[in-house]
C-alpha atoms as a PDB file:
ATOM      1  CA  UNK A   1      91.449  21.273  81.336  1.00  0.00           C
ATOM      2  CA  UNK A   2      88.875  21.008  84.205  1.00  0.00           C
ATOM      3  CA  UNK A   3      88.214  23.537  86.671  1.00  0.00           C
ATOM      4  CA  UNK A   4      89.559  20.736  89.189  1.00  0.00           C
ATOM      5  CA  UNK A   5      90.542  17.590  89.704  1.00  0.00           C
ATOM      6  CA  UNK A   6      88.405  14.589  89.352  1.00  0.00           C
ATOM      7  CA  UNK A   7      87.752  13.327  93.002  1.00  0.00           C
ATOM      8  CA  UNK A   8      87.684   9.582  93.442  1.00  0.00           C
ATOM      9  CA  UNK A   9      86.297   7.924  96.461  1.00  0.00           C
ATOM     10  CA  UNK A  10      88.126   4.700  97.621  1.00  0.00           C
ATOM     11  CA  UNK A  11      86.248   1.982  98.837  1.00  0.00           C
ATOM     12  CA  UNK A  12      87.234  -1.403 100.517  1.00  0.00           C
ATOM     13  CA  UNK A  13      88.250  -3.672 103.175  1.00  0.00           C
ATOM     14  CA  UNK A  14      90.486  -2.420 105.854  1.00  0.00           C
ATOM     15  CA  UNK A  15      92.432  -5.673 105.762  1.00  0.00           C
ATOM     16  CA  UNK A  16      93.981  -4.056 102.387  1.00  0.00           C
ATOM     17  CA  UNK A  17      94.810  -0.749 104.099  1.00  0.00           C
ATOM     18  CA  UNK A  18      98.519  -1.659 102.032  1.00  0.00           C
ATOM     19  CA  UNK A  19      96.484  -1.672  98.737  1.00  0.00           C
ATOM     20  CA  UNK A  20      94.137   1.245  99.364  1.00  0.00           C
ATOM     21  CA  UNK A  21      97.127   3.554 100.401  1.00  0.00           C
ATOM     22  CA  UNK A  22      98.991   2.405  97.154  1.00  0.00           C
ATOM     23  CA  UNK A  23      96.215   3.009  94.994  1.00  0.00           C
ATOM     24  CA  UNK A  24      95.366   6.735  96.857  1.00  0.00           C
ATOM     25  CA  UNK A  25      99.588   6.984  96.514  1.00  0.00           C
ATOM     26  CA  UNK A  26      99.148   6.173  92.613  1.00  0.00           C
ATOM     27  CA  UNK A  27      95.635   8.200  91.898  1.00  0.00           C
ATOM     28  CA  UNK A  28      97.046  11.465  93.938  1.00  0.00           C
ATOM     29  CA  UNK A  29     100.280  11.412  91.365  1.00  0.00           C
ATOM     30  CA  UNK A  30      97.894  11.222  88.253  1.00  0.00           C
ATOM     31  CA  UNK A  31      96.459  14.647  89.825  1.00  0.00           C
ATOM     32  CA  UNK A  32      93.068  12.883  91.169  1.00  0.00           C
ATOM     33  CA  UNK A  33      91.538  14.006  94.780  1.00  0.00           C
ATOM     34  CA  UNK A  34      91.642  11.398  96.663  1.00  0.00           C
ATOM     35  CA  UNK A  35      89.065  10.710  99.714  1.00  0.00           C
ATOM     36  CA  UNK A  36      89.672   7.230 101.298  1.00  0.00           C
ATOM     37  CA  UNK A  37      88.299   5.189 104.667  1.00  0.00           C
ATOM     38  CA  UNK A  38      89.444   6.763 108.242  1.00  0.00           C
ATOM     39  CA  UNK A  39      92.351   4.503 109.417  1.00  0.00           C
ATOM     40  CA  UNK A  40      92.689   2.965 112.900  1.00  0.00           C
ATOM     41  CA  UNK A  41      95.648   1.695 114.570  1.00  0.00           C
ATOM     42  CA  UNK A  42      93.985   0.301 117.167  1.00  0.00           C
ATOM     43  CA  UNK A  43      90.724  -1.461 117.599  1.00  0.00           C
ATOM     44  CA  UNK A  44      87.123   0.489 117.500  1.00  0.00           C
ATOM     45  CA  UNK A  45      84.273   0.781 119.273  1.00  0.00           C
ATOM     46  CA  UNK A  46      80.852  -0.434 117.246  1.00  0.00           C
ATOM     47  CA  UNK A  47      79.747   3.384 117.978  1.00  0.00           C
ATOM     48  CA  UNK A  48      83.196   4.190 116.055  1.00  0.00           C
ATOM     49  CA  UNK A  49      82.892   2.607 113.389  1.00  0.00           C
ATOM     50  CA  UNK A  50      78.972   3.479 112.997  1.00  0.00           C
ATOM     51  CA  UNK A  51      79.922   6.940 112.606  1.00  0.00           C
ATOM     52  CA  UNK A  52      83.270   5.964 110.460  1.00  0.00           C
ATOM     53  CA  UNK A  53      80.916   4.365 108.051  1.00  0.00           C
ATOM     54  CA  UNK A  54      78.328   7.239 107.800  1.00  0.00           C
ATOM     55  CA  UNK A  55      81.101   9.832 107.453  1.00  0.00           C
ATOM     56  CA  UNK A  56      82.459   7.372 104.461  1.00  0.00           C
ATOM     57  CA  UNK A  57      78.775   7.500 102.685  1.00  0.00           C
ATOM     58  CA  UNK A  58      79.370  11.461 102.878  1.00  0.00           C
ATOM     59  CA  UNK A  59      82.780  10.895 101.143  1.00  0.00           C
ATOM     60  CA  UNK A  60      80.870   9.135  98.010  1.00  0.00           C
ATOM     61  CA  UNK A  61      78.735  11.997  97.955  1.00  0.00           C
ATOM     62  CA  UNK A  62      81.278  14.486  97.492  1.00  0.00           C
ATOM     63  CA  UNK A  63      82.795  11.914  95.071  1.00  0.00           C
ATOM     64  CA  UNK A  64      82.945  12.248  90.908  1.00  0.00           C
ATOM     65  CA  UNK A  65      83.222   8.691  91.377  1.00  0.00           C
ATOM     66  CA  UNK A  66      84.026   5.483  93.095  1.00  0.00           C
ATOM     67  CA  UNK A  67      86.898   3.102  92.936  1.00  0.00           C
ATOM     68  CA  UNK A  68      86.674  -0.590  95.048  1.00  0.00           C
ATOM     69  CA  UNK A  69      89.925  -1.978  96.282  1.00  0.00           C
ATOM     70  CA  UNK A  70      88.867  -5.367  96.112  1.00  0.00           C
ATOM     71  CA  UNK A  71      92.395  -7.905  95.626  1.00  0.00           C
ATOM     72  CA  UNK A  72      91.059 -11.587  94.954  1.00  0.00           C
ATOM     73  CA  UNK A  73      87.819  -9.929  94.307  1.00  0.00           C
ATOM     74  CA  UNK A  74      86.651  -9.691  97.493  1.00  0.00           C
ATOM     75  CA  UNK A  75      84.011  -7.179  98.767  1.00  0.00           C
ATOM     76  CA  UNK A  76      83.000  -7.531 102.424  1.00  0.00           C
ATOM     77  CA  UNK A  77      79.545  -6.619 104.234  1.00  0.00           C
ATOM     78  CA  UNK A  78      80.665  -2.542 104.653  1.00  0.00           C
ATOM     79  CA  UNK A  79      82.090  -2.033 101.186  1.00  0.00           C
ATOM     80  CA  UNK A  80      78.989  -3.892  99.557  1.00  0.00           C
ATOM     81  CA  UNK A  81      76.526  -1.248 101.800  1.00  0.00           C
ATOM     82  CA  UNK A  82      79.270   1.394 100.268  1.00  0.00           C
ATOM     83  CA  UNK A  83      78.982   0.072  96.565  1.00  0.00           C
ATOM     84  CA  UNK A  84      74.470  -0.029  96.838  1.00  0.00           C
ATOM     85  CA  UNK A  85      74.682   3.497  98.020  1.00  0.00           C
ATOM     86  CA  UNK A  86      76.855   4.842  95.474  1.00  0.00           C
ATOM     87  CA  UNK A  87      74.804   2.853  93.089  1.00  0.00           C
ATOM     88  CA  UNK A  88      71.424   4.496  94.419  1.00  0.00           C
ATOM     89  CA  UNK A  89      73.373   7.931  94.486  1.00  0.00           C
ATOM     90  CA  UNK A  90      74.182   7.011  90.805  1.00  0.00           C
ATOM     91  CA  UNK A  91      77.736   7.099  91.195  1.00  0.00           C
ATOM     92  CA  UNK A  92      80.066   5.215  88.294  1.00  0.00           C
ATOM     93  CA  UNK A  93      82.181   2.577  90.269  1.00  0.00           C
ATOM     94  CA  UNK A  94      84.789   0.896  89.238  1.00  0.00           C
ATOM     95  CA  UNK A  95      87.075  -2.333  90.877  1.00  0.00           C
ATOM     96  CA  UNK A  96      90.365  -3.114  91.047  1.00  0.00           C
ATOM     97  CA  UNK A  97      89.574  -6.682  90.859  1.00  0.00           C
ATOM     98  CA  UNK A  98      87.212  -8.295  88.874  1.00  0.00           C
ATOM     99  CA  UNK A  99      84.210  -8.139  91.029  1.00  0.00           C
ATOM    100  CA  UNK A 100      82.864 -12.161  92.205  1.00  0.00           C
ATOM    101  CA  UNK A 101      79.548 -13.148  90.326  1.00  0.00           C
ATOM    102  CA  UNK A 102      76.521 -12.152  91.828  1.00  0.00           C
ATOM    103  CA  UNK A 103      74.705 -15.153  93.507  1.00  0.00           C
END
């Protein structure tokens, strides 16, 4: 057995904030650390969610790895910066979804 858990960073859209909770929900009973986006219930400022999204690279850091909630296989403009940095950081990432082909 590990010394701890594996740690899984979740990455995605906020317009599946139902998905990403059920997938943290499902990954926290299999014994996995779970770090996931901030949550909002009401609208940000751009300065907000500048700093949400640099706190969320800091997540991936302290990630073993990262899973993309991406239903329909989509992947907007935030979660595609997410998914190059863990790529550059040479984290392993995984999708719910099959990812769309690259273009």
């Amino acid at each position: 057995m590990p010394d701890r858990p594996e740690i899984v960073c979740i990455c995605g859209s906020t317009r599946f904030v139902d998905e990403m909770r059920a997938v943290n929900r499902d990954l926290t009973f299999a014994g996995v650390i779970v770090v996931a986006p901030g949550e909002a219930d009401e609208l940000i400022t751009d300065k907000q969610k500048t700093a949400l999204d640099a706190l969320h690279l800091r997540k991936i850091d302290l990630a073993d790895r990262v899973l993309v909630v991406n239903p329909g296989g989509y992947i907007g403009e935030s979660t595609s910066r997410e998914i190059d940095y863990a790529h550059a950081t040479g984290k392993p990432i995984s999708f719910t979804d099959p990812a769309p082909a690259a273009t």
